[in-house]
PDB file of N, CA and C in Angstrom:
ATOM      1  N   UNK A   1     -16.773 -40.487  50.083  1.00  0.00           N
ATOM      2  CA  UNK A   1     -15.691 -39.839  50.800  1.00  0.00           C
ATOM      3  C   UNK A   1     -14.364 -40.457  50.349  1.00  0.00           C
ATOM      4  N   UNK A   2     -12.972 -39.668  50.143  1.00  0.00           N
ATOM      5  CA  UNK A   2     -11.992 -40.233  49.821  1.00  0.00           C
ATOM      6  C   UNK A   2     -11.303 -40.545  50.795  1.00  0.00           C
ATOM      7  N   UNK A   3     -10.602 -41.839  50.239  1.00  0.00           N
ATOM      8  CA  UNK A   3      -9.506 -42.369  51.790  1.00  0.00           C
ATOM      9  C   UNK A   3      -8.345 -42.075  51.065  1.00  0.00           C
ATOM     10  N   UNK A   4      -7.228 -41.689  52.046  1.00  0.00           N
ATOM     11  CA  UNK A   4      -5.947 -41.857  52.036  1.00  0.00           C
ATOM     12  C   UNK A   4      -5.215 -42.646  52.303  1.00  0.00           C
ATOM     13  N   UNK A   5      -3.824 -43.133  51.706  1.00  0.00           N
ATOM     14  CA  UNK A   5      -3.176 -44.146  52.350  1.00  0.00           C
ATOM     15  C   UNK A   5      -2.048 -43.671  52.218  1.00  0.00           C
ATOM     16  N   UNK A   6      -1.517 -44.030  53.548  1.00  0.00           N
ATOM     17  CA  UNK A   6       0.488 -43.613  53.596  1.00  0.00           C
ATOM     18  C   UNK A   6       1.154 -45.077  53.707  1.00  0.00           C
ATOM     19  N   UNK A   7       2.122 -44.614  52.960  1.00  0.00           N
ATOM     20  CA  UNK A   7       2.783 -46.161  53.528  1.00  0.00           C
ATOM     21  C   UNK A   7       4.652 -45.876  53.457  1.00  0.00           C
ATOM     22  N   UNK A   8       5.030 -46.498  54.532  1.00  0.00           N
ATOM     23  CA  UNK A   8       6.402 -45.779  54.905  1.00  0.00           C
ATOM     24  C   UNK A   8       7.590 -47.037  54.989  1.00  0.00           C
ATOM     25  N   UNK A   9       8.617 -46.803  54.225  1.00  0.00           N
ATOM     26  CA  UNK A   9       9.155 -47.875  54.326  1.00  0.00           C
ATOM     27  C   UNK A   9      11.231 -47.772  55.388  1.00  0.00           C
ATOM     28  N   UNK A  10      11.215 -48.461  55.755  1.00  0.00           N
ATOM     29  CA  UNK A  10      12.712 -48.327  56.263  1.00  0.00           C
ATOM     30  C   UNK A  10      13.684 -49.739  55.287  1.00  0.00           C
ATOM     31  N   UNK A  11      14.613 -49.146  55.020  1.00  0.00           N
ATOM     32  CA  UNK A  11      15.355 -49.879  53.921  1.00  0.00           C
ATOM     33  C   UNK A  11      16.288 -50.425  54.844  1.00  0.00           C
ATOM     34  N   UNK A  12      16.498 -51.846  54.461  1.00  0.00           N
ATOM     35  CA  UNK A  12      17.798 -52.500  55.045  1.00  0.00           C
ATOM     36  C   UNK A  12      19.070 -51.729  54.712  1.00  0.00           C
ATOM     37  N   UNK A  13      20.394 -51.642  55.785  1.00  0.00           N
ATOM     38  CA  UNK A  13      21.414 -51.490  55.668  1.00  0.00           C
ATOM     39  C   UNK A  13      22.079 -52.091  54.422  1.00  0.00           C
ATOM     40  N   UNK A  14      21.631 -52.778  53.887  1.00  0.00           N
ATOM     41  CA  UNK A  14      22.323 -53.393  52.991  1.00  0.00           C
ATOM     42  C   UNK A  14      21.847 -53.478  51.168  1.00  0.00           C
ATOM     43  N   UNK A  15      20.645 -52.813  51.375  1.00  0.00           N
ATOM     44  CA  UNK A  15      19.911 -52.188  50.785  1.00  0.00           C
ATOM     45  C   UNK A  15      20.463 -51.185  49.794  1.00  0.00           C
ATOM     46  N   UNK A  16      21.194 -51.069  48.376  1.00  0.00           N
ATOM     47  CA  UNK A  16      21.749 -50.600  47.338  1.00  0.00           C
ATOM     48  C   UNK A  16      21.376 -49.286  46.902  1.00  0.00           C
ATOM     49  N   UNK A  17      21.542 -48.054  46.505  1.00  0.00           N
ATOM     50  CA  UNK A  17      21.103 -47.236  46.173  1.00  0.00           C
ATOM     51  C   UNK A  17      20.294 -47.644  44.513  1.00  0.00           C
ATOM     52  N   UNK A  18      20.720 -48.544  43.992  1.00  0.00           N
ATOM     53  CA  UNK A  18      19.969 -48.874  42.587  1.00  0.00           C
ATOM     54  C   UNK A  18      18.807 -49.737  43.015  1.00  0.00           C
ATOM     55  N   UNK A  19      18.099 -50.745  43.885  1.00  0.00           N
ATOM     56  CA  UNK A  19      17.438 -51.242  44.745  1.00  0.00           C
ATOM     57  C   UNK A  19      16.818 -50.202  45.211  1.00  0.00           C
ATOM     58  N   UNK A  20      16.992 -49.439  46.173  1.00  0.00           N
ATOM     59  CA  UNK A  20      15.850 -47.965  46.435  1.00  0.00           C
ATOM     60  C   UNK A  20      15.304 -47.441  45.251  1.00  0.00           C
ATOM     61  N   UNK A  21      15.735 -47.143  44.012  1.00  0.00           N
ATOM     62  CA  UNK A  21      15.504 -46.752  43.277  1.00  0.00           C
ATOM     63  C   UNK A  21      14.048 -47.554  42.284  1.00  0.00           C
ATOM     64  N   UNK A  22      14.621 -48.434  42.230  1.00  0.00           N
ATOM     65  CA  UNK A  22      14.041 -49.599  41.931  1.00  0.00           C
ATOM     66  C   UNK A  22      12.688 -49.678  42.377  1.00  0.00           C
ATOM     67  N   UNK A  23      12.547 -49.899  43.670  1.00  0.00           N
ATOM     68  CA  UNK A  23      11.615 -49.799  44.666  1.00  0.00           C
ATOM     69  C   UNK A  23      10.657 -48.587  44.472  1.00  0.00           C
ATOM     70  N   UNK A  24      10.994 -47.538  44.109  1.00  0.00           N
ATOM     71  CA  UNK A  24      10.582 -46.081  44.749  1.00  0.00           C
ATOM     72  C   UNK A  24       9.614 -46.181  42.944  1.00  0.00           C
ATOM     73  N   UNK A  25      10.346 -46.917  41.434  1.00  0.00           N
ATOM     74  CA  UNK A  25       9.586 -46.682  40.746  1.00  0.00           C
ATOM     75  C   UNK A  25       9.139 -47.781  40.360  1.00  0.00           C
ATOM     76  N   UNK A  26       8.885 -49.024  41.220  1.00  0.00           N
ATOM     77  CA  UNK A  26       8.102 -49.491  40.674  1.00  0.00           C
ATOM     78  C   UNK A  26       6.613 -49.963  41.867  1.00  0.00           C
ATOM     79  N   UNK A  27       6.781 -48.742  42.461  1.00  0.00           N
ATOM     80  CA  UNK A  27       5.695 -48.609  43.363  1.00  0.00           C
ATOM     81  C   UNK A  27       4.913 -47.699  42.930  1.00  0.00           C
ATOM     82  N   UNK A  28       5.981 -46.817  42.331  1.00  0.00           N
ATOM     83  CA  UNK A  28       5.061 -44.999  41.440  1.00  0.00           C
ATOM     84  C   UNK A  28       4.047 -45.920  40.746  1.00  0.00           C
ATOM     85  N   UNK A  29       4.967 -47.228  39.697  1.00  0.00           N
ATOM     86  CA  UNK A  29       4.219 -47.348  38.194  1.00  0.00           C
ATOM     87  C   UNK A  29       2.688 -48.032  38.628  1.00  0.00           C
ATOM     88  N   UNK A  30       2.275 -48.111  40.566  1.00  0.00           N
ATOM     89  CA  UNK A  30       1.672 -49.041  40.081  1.00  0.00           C
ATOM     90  C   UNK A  30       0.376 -48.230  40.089  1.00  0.00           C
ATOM     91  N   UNK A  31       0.140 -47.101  40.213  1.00  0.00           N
ATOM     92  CA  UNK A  31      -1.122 -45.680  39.731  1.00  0.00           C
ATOM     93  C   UNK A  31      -1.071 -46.198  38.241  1.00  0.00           C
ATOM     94  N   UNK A  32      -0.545 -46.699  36.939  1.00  0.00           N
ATOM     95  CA  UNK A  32      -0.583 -46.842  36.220  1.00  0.00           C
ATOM     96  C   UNK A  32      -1.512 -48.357  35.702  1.00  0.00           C
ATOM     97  N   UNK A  33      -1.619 -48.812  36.946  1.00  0.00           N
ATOM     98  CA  UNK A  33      -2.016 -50.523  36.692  1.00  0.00           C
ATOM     99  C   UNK A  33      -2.946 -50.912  37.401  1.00  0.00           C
ATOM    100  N   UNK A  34      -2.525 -50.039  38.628  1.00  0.00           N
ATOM    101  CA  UNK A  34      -4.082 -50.937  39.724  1.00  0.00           C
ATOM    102  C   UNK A  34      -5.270 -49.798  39.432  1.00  0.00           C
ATOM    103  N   UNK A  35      -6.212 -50.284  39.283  1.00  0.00           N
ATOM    104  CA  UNK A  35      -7.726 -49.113  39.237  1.00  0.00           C
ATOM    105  C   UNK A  35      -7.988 -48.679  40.736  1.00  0.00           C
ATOM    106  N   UNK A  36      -7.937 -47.571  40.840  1.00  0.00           N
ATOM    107  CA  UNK A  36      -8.621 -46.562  41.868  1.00  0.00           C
ATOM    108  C   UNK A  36      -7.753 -45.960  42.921  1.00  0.00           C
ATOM    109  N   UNK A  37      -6.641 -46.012  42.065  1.00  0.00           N
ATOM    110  CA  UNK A  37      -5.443 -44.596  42.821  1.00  0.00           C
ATOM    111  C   UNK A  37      -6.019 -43.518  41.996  1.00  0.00           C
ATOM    112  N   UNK A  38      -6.604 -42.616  42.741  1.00  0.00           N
ATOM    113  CA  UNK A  38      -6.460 -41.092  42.055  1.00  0.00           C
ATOM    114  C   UNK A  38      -5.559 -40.257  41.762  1.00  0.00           C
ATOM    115  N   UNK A  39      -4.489 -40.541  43.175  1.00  0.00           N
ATOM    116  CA  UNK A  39      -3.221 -39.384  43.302  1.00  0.00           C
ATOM    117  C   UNK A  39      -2.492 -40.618  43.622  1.00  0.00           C
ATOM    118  N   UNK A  40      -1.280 -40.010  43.858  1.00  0.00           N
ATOM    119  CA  UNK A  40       0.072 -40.569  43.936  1.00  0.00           C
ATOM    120  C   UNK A  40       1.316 -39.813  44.217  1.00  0.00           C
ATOM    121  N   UNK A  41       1.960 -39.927  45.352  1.00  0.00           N
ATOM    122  CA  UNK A  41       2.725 -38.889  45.415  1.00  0.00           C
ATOM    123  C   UNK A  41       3.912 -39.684  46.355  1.00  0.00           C
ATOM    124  N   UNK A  42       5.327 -39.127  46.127  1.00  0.00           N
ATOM    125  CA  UNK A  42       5.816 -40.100  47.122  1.00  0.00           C
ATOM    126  C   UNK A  42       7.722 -39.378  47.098  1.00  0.00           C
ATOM    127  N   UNK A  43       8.393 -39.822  48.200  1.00  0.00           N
ATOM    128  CA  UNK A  43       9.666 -39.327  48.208  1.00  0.00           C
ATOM    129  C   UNK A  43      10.701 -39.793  49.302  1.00  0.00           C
ATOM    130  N   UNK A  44      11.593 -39.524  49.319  1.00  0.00           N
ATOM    131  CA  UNK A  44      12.315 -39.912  50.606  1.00  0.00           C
ATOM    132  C   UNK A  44      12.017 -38.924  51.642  1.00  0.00           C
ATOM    133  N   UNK A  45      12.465 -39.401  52.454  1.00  0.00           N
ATOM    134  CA  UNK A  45      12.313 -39.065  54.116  1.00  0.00           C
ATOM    135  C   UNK A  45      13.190 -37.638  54.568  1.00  0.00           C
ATOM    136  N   UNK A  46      13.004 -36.821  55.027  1.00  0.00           N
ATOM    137  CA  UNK A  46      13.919 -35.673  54.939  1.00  0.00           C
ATOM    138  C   UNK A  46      14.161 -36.022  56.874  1.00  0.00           C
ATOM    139  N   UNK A  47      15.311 -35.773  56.869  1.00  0.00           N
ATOM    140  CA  UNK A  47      16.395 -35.742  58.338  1.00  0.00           C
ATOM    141  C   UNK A  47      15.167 -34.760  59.008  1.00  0.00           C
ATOM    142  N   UNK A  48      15.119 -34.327  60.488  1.00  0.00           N
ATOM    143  CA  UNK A  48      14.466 -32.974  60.888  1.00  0.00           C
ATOM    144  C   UNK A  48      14.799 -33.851  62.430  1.00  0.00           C
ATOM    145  N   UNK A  49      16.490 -33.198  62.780  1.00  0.00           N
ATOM    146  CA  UNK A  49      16.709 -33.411  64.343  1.00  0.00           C
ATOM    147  C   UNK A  49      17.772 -34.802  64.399  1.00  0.00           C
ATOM    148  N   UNK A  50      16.252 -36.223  64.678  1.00  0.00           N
ATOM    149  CA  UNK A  50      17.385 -37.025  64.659  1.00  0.00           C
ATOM    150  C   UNK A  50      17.196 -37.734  63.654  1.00  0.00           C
ATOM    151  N   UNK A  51      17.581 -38.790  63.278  1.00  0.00           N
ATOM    152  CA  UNK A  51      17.507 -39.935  62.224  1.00  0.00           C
ATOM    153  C   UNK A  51      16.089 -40.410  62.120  1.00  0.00           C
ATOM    154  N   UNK A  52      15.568 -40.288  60.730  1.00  0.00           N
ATOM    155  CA  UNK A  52      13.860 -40.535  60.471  1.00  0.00           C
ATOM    156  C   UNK A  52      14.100 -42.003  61.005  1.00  0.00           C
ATOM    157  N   UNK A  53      12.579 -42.445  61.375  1.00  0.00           N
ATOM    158  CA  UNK A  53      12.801 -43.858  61.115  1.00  0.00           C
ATOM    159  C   UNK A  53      12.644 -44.641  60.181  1.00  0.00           C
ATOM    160  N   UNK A  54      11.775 -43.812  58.952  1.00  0.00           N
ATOM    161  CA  UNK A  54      11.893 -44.383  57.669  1.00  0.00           C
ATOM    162  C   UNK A  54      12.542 -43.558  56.795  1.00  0.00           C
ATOM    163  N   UNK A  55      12.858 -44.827  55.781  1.00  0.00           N
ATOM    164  CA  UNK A  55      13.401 -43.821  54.567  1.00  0.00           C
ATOM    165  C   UNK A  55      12.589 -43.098  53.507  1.00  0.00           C
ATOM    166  N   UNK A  56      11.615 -43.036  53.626  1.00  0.00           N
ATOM    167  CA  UNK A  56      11.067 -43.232  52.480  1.00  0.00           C
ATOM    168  C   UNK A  56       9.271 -43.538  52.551  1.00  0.00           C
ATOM    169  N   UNK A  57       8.584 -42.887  51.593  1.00  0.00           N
ATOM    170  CA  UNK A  57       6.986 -42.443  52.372  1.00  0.00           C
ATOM    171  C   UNK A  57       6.269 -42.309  50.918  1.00  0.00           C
ATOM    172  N   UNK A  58       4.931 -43.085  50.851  1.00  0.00           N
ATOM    173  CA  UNK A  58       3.971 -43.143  49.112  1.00  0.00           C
ATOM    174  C   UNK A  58       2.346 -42.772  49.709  1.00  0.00           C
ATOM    175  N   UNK A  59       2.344 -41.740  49.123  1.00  0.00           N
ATOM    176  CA  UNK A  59       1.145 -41.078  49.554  1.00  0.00           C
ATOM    177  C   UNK A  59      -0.406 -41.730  48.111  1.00  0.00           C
ATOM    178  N   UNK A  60      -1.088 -41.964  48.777  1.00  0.00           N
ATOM    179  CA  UNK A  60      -2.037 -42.750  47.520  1.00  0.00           C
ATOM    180  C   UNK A  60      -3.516 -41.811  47.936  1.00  0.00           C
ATOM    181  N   UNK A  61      -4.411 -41.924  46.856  1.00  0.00           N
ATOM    182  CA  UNK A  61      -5.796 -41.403  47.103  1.00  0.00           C
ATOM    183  C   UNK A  61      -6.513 -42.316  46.652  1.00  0.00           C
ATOM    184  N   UNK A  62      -7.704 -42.638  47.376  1.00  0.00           N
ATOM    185  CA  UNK A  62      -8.734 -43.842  46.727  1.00  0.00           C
ATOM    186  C   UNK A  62     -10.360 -43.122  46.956  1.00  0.00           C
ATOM    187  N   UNK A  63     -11.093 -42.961  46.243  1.00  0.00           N
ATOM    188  CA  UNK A  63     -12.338 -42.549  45.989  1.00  0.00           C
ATOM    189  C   UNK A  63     -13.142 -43.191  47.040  1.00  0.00           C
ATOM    190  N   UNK A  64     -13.022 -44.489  47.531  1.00  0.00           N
ATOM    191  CA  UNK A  64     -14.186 -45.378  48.439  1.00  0.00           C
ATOM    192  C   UNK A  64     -12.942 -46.351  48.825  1.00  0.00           C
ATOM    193  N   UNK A  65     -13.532 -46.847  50.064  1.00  0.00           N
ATOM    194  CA  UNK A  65     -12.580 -47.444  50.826  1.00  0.00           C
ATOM    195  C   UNK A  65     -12.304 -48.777  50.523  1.00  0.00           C
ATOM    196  N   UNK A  66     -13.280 -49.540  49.959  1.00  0.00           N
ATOM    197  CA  UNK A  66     -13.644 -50.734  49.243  1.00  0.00           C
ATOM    198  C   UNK A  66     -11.912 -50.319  48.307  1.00  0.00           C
ATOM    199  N   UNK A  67     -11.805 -49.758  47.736  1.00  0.00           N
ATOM    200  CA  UNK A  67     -10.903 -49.749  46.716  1.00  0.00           C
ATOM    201  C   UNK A  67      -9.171 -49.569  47.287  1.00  0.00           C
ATOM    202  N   UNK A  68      -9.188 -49.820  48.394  1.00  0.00           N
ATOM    203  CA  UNK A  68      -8.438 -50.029  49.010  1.00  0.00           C
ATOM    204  C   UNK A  68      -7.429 -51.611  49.225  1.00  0.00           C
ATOM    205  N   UNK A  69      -8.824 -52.125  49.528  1.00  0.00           N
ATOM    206  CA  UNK A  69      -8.605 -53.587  49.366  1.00  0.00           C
ATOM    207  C   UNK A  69      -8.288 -54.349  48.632  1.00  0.00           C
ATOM    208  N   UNK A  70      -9.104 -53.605  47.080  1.00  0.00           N
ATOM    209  CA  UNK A  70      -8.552 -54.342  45.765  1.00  0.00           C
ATOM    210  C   UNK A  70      -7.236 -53.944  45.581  1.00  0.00           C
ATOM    211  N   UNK A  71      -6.736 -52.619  45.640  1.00  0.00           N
ATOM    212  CA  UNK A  71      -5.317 -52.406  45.645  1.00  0.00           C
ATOM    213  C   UNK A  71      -4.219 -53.506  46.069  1.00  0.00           C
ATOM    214  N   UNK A  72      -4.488 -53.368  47.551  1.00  0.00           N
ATOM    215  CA  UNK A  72      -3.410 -54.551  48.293  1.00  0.00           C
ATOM    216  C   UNK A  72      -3.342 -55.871  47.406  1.00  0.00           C
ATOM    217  N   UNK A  73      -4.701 -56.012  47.359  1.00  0.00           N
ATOM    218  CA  UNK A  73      -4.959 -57.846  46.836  1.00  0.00           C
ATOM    219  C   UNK A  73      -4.253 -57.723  45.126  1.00  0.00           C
ATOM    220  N   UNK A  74      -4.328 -56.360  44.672  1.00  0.00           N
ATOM    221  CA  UNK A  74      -3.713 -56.496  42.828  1.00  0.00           C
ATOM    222  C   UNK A  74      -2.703 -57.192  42.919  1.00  0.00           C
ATOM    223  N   UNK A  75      -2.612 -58.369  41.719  1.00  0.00           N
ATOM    224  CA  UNK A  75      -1.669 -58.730  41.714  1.00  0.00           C
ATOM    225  C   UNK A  75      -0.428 -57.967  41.175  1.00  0.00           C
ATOM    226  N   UNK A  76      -0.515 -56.694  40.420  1.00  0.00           N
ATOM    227  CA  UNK A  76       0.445 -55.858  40.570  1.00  0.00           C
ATOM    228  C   UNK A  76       0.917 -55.751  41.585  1.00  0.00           C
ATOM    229  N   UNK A  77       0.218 -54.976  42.975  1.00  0.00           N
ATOM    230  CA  UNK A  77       1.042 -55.324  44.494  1.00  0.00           C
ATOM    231  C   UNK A  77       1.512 -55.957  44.837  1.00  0.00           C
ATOM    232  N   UNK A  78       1.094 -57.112  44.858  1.00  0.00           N
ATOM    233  CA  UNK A  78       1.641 -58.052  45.136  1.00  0.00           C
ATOM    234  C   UNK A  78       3.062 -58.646  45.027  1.00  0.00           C
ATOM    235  N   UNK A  79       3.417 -58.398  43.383  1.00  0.00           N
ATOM    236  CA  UNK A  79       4.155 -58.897  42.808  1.00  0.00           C
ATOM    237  C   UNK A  79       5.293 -57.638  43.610  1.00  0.00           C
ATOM    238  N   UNK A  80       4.782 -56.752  43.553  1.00  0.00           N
ATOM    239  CA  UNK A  80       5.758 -55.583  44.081  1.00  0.00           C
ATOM    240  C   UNK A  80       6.650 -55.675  45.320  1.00  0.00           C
ATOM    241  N   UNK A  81       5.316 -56.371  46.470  1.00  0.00           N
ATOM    242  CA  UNK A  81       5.773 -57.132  47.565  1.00  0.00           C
ATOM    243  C   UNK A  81       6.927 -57.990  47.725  1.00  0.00           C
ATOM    244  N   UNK A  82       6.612 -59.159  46.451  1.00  0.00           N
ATOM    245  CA  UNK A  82       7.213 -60.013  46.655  1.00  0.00           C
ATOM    246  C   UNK A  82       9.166 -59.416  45.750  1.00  0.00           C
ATOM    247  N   UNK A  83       8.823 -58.540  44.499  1.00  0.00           N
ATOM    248  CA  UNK A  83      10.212 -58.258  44.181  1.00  0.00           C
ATOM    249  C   UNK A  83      10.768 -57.575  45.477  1.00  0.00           C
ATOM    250  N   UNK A  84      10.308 -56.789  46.147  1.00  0.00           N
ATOM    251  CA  UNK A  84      11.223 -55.807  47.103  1.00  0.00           C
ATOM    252  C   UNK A  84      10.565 -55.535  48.633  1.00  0.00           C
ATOM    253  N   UNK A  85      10.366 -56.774  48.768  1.00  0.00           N
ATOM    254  CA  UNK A  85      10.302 -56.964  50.782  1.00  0.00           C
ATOM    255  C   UNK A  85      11.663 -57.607  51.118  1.00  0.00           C
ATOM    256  N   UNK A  86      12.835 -57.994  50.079  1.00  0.00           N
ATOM    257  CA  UNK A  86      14.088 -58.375  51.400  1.00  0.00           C
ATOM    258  C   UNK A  86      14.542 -57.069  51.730  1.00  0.00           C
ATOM    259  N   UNK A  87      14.422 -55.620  50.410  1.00  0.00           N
ATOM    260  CA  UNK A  87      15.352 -54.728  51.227  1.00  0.00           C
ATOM    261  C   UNK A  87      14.431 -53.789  52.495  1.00  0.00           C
ATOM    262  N   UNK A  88      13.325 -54.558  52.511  1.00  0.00           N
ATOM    263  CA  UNK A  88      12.216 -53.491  54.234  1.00  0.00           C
ATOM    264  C   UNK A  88      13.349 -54.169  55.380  1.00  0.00           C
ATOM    265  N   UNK A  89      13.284 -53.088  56.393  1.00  0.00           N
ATOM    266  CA  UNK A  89      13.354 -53.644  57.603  1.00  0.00           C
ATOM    267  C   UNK A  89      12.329 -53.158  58.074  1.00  0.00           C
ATOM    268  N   UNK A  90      11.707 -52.621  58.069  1.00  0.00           N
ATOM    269  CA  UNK A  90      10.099 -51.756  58.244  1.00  0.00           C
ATOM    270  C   UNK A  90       9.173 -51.407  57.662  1.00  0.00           C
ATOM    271  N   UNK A  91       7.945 -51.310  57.970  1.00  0.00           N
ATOM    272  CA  UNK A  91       7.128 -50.893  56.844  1.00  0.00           C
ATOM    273  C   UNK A  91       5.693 -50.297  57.394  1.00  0.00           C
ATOM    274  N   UNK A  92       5.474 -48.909  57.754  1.00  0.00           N
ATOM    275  CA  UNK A  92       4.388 -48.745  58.575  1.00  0.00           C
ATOM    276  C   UNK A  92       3.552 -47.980  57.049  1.00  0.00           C
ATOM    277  N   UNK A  93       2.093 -48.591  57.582  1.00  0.00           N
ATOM    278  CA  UNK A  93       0.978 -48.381  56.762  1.00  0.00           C
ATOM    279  C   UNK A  93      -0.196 -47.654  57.340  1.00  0.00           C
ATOM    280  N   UNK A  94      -0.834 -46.591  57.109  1.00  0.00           N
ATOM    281  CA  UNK A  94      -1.861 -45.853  57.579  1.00  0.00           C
ATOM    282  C   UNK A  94      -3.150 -45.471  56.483  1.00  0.00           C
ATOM    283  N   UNK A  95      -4.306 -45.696  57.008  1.00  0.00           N
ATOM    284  CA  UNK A  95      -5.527 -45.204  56.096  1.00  0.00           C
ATOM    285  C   UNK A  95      -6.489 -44.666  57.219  1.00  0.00           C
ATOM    286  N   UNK A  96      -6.583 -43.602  55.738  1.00  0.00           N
ATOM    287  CA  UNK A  96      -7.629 -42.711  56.947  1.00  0.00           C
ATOM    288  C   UNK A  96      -9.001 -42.104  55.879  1.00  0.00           C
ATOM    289  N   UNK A  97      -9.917 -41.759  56.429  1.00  0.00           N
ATOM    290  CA  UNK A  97     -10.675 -40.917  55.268  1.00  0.00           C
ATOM    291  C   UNK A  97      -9.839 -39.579  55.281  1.00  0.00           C
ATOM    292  N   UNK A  98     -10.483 -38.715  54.341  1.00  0.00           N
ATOM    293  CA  UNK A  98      -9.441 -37.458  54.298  1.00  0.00           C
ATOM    294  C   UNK A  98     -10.980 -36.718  54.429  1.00  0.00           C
ATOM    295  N   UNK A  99     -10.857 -35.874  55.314  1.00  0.00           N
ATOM    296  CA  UNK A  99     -12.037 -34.829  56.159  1.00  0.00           C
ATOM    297  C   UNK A  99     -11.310 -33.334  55.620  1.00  0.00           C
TER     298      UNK A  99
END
């Protein structure tokens, strides 16, 4: 069964438009590096009423859920973490199987 993962980020105020950018592709590149993203899909946050609470949302597909785990733990992620967690002020994460 395939799992899904969302993961949603809110950018600090202080947070650069070249820094978002930054962020947004070197999270794409990492379908390119970690084994067992199938899909990948991802974008900013569209307004609808009042102010989103995030900016910004990375849609992932993983074949078995096990492969989930290795993701987080890649040290590609990781490293991703560590370049661009000062500009989060938030960061909500969801996995689900996809039915």
């Amino acid at each position: 069964m395939p799992y899904q993962r969302i993961v949603c980020f809110k950018f600090t105020s202080a947070a650069t438009p070249e820094q978002i950018q930054a962020h947004m592709d070197s999270f794409a590149a990492l379908r390119d590096v970690v084994p067992g993203i199938t899909e990948y899909r991802a974008g900013h946050v569209m307004p609808e009423g009042t102010a989103p609470r995030y900016d910004s949302l990375h849609y992932l597909v993983f074949e078995r859920e096990e492969e989930i785990q290795r993701y987080f733990n890649h040290p590609a992620h990781q490293q991703f973490i560590q370049r661009n967690r000062s500009i989060w002020e938030d960061v909500l994460v969801l996995n689900a199987p996809i039915e």
